[in-house]
N, C-alpha and C. Protein backbone atom coordinates (compact mmCIF):
# COMPACT_ATOMS: atom_id res chain seq x y z
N UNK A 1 12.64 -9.61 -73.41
CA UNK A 1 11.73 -8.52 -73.66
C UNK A 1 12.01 -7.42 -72.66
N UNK A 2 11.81 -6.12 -73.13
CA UNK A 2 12.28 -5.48 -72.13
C UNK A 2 10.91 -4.18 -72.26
N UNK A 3 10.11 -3.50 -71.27
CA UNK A 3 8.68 -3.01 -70.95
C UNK A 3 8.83 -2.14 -69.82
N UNK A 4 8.79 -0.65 -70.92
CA UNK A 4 8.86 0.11 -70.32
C UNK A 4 7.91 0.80 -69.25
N UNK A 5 7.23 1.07 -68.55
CA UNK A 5 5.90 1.29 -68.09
C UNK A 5 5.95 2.26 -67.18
N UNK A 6 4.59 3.66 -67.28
CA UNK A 6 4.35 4.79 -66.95
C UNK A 6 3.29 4.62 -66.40
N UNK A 7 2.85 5.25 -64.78
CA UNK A 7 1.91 5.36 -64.88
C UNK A 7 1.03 6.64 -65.06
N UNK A 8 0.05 6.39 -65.95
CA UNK A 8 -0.74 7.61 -66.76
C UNK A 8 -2.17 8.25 -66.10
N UNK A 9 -2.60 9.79 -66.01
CA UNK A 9 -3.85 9.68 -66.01
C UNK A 9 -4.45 9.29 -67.34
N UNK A 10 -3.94 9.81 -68.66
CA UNK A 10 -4.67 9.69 -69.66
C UNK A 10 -3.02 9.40 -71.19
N UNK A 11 -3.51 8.71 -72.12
CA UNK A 11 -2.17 8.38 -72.77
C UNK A 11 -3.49 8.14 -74.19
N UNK A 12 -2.51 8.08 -75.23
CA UNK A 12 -3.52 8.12 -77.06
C UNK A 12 -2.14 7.96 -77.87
N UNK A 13 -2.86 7.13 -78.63
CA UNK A 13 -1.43 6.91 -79.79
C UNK A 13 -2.28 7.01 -81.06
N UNK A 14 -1.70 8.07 -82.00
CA UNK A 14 -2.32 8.27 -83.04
C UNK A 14 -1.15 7.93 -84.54
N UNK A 15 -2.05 7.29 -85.39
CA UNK A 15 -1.12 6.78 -86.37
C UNK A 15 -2.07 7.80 -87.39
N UNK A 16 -0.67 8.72 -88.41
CA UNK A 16 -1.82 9.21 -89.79
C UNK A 16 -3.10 10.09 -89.24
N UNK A 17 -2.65 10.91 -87.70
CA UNK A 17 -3.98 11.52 -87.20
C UNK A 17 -5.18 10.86 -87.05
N UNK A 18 -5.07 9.52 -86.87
CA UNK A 18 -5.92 9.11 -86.92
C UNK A 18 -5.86 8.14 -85.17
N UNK A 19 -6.72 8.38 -84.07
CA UNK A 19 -6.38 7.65 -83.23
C UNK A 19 -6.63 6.45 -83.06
N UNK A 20 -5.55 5.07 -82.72
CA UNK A 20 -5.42 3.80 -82.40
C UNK A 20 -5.51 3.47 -81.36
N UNK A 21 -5.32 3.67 -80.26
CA UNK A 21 -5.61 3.44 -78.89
C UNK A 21 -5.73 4.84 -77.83
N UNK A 22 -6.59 4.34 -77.20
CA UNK A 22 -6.11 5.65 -76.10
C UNK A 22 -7.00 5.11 -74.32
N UNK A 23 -6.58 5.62 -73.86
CA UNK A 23 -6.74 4.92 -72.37
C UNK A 23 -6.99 6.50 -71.37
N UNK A 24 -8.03 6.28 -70.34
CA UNK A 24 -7.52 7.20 -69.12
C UNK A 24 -6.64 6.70 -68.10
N UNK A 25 -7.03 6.74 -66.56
CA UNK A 25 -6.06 6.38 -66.03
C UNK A 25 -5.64 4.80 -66.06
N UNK A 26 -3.99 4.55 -65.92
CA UNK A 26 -3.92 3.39 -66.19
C UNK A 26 -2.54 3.50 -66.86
N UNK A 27 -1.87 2.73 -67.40
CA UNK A 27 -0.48 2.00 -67.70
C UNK A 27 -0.04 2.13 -68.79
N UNK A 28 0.83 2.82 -69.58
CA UNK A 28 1.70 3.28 -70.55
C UNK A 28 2.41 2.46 -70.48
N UNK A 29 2.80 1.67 -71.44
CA UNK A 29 3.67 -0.03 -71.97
C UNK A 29 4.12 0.14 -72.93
N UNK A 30 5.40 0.52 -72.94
CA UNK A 30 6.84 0.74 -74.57
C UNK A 30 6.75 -0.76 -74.36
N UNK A 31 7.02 -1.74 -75.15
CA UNK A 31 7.53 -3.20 -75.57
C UNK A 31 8.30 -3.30 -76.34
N UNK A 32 9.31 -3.78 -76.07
CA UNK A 32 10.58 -4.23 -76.85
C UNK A 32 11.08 -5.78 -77.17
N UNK A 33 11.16 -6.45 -78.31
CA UNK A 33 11.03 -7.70 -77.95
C UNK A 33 12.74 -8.03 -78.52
N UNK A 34 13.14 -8.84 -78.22
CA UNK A 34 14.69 -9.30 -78.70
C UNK A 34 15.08 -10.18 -79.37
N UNK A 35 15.81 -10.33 -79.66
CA UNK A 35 16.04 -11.26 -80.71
C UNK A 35 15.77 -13.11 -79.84
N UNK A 36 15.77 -12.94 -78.54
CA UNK A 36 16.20 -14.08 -78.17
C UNK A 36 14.94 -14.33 -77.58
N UNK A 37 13.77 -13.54 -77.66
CA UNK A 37 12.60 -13.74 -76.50
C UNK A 37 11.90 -14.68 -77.30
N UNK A 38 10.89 -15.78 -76.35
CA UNK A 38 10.18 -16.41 -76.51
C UNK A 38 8.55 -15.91 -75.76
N UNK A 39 8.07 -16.92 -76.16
CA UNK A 39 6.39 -16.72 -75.44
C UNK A 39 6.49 -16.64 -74.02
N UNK A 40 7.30 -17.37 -73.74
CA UNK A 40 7.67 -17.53 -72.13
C UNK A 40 8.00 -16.06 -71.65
N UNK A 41 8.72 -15.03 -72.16
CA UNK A 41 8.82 -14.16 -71.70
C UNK A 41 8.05 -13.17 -71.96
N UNK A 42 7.28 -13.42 -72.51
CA UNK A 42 5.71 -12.45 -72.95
C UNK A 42 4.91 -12.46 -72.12
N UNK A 43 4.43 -13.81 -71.51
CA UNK A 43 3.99 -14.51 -70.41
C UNK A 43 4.06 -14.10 -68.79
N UNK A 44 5.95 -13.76 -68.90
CA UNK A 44 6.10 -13.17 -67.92
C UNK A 44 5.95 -11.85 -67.64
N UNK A 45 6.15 -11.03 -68.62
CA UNK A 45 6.18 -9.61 -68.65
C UNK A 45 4.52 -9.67 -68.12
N UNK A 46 3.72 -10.14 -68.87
CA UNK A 46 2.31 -9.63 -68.88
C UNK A 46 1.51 -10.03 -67.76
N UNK A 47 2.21 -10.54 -67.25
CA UNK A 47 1.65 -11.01 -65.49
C UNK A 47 1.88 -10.64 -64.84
N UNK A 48 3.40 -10.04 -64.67
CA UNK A 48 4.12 -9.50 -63.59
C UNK A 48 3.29 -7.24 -63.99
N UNK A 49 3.20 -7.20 -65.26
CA UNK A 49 2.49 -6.01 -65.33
C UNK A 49 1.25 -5.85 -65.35
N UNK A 50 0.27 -6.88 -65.77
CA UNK A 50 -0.91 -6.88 -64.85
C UNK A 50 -1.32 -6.75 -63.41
N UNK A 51 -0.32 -7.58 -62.57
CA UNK A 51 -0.38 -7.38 -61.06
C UNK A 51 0.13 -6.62 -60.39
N UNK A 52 0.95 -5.50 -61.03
CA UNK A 52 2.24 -4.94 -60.46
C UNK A 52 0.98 -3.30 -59.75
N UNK A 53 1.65 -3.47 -58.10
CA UNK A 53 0.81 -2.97 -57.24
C UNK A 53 1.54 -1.51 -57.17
N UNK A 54 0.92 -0.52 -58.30
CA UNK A 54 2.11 0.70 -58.15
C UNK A 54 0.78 1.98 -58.24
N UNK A 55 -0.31 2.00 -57.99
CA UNK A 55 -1.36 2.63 -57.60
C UNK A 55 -1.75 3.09 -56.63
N UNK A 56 -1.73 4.29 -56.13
CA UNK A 56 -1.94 4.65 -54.92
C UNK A 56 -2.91 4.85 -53.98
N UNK A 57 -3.23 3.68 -52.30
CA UNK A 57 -4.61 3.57 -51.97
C UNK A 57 -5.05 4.61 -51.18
N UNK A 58 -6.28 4.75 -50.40
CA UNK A 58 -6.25 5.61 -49.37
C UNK A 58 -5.59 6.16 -48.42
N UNK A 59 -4.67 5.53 -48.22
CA UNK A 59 -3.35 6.01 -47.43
C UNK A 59 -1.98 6.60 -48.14
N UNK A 60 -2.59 6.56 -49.47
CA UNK A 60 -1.52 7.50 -50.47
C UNK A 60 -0.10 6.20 -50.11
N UNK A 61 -0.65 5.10 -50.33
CA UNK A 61 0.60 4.25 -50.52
C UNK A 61 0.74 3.12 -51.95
N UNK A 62 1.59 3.56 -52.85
CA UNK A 62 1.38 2.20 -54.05
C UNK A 62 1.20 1.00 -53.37
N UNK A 63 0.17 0.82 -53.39
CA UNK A 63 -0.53 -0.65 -52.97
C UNK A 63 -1.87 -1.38 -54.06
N UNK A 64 -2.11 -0.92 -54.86
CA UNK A 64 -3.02 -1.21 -55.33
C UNK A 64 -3.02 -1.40 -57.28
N UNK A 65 -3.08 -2.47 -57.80
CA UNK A 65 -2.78 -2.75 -58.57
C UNK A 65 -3.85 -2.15 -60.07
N UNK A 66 -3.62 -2.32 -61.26
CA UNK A 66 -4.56 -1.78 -62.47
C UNK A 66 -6.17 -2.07 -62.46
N UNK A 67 -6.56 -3.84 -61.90
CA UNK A 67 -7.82 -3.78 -61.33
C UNK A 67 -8.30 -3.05 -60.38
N UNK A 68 -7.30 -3.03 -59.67
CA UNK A 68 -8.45 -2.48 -58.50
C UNK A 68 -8.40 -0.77 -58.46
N UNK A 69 -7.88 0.09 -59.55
CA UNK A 69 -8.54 1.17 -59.92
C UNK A 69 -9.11 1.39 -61.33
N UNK A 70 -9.49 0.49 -62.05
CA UNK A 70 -9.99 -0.05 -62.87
C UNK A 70 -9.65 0.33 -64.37
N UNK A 71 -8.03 0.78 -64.24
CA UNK A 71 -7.57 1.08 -65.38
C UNK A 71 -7.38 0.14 -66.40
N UNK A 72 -6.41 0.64 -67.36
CA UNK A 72 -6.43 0.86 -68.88
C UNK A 72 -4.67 0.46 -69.22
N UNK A 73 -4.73 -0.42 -70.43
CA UNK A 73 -3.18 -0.27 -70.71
C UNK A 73 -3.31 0.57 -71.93
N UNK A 74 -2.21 1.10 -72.32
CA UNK A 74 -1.79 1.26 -74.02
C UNK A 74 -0.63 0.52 -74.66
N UNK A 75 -0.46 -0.62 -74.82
CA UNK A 75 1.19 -0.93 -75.48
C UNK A 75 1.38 -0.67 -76.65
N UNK A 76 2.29 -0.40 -76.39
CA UNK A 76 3.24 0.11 -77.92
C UNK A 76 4.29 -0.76 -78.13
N UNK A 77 4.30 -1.13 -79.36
CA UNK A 77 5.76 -1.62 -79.70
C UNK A 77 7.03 -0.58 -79.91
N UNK A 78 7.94 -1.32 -79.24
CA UNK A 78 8.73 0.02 -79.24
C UNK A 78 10.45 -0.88 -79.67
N UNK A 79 11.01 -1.38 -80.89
CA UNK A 79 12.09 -1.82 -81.42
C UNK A 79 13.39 -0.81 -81.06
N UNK A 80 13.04 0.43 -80.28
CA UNK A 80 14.35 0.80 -79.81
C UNK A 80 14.75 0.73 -78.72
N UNK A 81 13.99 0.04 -77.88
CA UNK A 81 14.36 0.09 -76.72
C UNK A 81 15.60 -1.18 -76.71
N UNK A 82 16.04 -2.10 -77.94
CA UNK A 82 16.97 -2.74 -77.98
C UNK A 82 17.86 -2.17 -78.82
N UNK A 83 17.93 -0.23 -78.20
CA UNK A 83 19.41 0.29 -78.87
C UNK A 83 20.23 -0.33 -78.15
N UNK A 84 21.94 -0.38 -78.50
CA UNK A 84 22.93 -0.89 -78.48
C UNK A 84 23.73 0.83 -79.10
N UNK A 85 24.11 1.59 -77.29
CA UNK A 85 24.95 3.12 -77.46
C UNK A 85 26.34 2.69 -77.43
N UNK A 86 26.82 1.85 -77.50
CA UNK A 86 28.43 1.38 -76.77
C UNK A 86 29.46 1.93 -77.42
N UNK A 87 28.96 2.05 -78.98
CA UNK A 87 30.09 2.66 -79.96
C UNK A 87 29.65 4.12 -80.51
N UNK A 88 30.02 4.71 -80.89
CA UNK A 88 29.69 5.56 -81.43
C UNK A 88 28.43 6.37 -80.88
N UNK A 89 28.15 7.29 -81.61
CA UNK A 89 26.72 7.92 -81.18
C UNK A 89 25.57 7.58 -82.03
N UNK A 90 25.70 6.97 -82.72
CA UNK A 90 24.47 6.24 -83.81
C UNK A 90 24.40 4.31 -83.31
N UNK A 91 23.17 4.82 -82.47
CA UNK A 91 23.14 3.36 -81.78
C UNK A 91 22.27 2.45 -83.16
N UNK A 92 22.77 0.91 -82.61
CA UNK A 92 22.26 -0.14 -83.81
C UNK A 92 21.69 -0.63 -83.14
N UNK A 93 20.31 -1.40 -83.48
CA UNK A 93 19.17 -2.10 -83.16
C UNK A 93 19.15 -3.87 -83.40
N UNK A 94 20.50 -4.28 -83.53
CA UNK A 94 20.98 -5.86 -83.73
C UNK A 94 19.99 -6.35 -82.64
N UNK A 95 20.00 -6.49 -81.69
CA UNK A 95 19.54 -7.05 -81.14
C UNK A 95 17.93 -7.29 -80.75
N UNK A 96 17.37 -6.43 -81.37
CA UNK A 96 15.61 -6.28 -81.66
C UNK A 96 15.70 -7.48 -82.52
N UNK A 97 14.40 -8.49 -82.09
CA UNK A 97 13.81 -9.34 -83.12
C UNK A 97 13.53 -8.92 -84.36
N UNK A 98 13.35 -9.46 -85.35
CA UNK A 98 12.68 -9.20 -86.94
C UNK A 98 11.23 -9.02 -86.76
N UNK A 99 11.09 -8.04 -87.29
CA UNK A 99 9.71 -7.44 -87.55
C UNK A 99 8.17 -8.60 -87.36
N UNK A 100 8.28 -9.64 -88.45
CA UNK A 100 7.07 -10.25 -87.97
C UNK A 100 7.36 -11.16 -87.11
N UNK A 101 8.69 -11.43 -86.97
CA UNK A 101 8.22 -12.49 -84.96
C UNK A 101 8.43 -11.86 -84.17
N UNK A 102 8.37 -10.23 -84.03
CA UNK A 102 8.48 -9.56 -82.62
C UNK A 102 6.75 -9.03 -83.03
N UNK A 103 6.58 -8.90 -84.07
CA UNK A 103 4.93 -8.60 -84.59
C UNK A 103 4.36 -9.73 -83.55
N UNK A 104 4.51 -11.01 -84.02
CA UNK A 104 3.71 -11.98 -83.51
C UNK A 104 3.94 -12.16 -81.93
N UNK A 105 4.95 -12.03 -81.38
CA UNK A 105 5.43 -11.89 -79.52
C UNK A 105 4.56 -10.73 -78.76
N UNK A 106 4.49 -9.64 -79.80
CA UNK A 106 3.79 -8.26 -79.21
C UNK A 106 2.50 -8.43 -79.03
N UNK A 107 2.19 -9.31 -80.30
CA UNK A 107 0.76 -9.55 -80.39
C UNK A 107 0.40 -11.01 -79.21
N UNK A 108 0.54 -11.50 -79.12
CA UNK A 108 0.69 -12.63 -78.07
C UNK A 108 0.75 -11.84 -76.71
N UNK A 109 1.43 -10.87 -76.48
CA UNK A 109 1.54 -10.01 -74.70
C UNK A 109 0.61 -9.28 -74.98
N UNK A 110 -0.27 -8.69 -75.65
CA UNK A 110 -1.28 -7.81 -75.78
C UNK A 110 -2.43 -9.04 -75.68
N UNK A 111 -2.25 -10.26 -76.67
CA UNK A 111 -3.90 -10.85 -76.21
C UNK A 111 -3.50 -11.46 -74.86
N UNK A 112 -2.59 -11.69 -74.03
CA UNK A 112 -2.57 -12.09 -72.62
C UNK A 112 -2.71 -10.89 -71.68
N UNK A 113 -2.65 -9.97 -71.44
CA UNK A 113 -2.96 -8.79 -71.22
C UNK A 113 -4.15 -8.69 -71.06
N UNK A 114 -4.97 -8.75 -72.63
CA UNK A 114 -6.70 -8.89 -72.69
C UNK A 114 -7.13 -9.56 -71.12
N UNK A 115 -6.52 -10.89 -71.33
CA UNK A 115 -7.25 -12.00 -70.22
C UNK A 115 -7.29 -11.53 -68.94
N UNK A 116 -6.54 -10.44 -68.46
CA UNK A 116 -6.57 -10.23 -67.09
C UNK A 116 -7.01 -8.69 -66.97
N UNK A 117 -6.96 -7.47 -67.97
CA UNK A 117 -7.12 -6.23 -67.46
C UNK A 117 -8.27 -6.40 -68.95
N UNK A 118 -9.25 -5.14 -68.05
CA UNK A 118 -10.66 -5.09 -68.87
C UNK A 118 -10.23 -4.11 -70.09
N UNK A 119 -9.79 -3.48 -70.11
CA UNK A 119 -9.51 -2.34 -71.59
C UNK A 119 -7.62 -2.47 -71.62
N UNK A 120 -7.39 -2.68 -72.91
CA UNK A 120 -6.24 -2.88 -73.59
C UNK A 120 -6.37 -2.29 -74.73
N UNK A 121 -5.65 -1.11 -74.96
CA UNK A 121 -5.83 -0.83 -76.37
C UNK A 121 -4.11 -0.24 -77.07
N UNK A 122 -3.79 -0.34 -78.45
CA UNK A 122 -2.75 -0.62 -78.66
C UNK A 122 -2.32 1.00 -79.86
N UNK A 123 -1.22 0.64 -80.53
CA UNK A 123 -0.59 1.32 -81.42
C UNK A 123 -0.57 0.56 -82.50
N UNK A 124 0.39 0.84 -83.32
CA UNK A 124 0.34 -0.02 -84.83
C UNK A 124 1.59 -0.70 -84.98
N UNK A 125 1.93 -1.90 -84.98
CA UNK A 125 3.09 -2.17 -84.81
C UNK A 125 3.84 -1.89 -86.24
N UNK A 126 5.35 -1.30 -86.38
CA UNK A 126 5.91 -1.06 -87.46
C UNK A 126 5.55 0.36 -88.06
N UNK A 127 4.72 1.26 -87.54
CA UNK A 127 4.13 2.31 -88.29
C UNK A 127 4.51 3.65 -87.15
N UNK A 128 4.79 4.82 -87.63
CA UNK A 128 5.23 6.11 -86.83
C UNK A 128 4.13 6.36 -86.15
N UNK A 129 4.37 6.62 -84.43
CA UNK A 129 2.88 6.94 -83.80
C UNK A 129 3.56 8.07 -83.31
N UNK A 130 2.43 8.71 -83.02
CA UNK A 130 2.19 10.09 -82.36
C UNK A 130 1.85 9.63 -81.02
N UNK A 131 2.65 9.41 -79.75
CA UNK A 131 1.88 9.24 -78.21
C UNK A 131 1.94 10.46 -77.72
N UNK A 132 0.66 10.42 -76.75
CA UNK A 132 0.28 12.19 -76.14
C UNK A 132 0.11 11.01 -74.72
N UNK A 133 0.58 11.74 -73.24
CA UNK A 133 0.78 11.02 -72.26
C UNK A 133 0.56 11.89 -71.32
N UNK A 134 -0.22 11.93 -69.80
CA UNK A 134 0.06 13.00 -68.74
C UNK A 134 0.32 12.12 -67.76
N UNK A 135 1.86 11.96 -67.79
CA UNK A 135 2.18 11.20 -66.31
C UNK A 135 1.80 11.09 -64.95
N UNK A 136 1.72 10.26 -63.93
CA UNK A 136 0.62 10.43 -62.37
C UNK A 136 1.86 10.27 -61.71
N UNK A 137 2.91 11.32 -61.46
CA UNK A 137 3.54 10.55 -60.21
C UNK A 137 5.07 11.34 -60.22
N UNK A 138 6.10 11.44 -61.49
CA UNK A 138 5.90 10.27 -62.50
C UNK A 138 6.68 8.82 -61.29
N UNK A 139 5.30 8.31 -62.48
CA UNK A 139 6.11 6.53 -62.05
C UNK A 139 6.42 5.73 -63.08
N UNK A 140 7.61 5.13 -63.29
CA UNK A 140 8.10 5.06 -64.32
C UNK A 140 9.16 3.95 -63.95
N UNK A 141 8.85 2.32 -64.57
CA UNK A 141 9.35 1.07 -63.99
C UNK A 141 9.86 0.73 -65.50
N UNK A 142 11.19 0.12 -65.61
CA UNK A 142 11.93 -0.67 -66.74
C UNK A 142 12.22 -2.36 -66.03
N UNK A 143 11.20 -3.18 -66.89
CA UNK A 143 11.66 -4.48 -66.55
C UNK A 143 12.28 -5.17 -67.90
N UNK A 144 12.64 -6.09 -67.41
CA UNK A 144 13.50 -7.01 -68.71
C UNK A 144 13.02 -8.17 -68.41
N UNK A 145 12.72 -9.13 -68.95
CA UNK A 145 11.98 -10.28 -68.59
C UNK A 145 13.75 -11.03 -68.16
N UNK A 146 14.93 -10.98 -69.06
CA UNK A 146 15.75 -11.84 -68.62
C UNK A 146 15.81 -11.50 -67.02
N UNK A 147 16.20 -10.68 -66.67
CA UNK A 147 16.20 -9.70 -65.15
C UNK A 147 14.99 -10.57 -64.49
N UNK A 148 14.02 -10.61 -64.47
CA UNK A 148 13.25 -11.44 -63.97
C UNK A 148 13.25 -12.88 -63.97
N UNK A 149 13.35 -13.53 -64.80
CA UNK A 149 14.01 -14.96 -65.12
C UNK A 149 15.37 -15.06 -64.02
N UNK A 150 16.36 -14.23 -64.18
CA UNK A 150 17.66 -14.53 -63.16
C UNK A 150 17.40 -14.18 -61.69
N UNK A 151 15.75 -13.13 -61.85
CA UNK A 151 15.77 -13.11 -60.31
C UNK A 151 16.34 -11.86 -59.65
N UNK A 152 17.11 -11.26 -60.40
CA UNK A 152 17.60 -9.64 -60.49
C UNK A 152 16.33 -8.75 -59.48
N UNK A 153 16.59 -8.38 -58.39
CA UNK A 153 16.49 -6.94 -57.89
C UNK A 153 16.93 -5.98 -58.65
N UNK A 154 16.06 -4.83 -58.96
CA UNK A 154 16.66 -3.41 -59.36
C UNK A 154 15.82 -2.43 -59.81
């Protein structure tokens, strides 16, 4: 899985003008799931981005994690983040899971998500969204769950 993450004062994803999630301050989450991911790495993503201390405390230092300024996620599914640019300029998406078991993986890191941060609200998986975003920083982290699994610095 690979999770892209911003941090936001305010972020809204609208499907059909119609809005599906929207959050103030708090955590902008692209999700990408792969052909090869399991629950296990849903698991990991959503723990390591629940706790991840990139909030800034009274001393203006990222120290302080999504509870303790009592933010907000938005995830989005996002099937391009497993482009594949190597050939050509029309990248292929082989490596993105199939639609309803990256449906069901996305949906699984969003209800684990629930369990630890108080507001989670989402996009539509499979459907064109409109995201409106005002970045805080910008701060702006790409993890890969394999990268984490091997233990990868970067």
């Amino acid at each position: 899985m690979k999770a892209v993450i911003q941090r936001v004062n305010r972020a809204i994803c609208r499907v059909d003008g119609k809005t599906t999630g929207a959050i103030d301050k708090g955590l902008l989450v692209m999700l990408g799931v792969m052909q090869e991911d399991e629950k296990s790495d849903a698991e990991l993503l959503a723990a390591k981005i629940s706790k991840m201390r990139i909030f800034c405390d009274e001393n203006d230092k990222m120290n302080l994690a999504l509870n303790d300024v009592n933010g907000g996620i938005l995830a989005i599914s996002n099937f391009t983040l497993a482009a594949n640019c190597s050939h050509g300029n029309r990248p292929d998406f082989f490596a993105a899971k199939k639609p309803e078991q990256a449906n069901q993986l996305y949906e699984y890191f969003v209800s684990l998500l629930r369990k630890s941060v108080e507001k989670v609200e989402t996009g539509v998986f499979g459907e064109h969204m409109i995201i409106e975003n005002e970045l805080n920083g910008p701060i702006t982290i790409v993890l890969d769950s394999n990268e984490l699994k091997r233990g990868k610095k970067g």
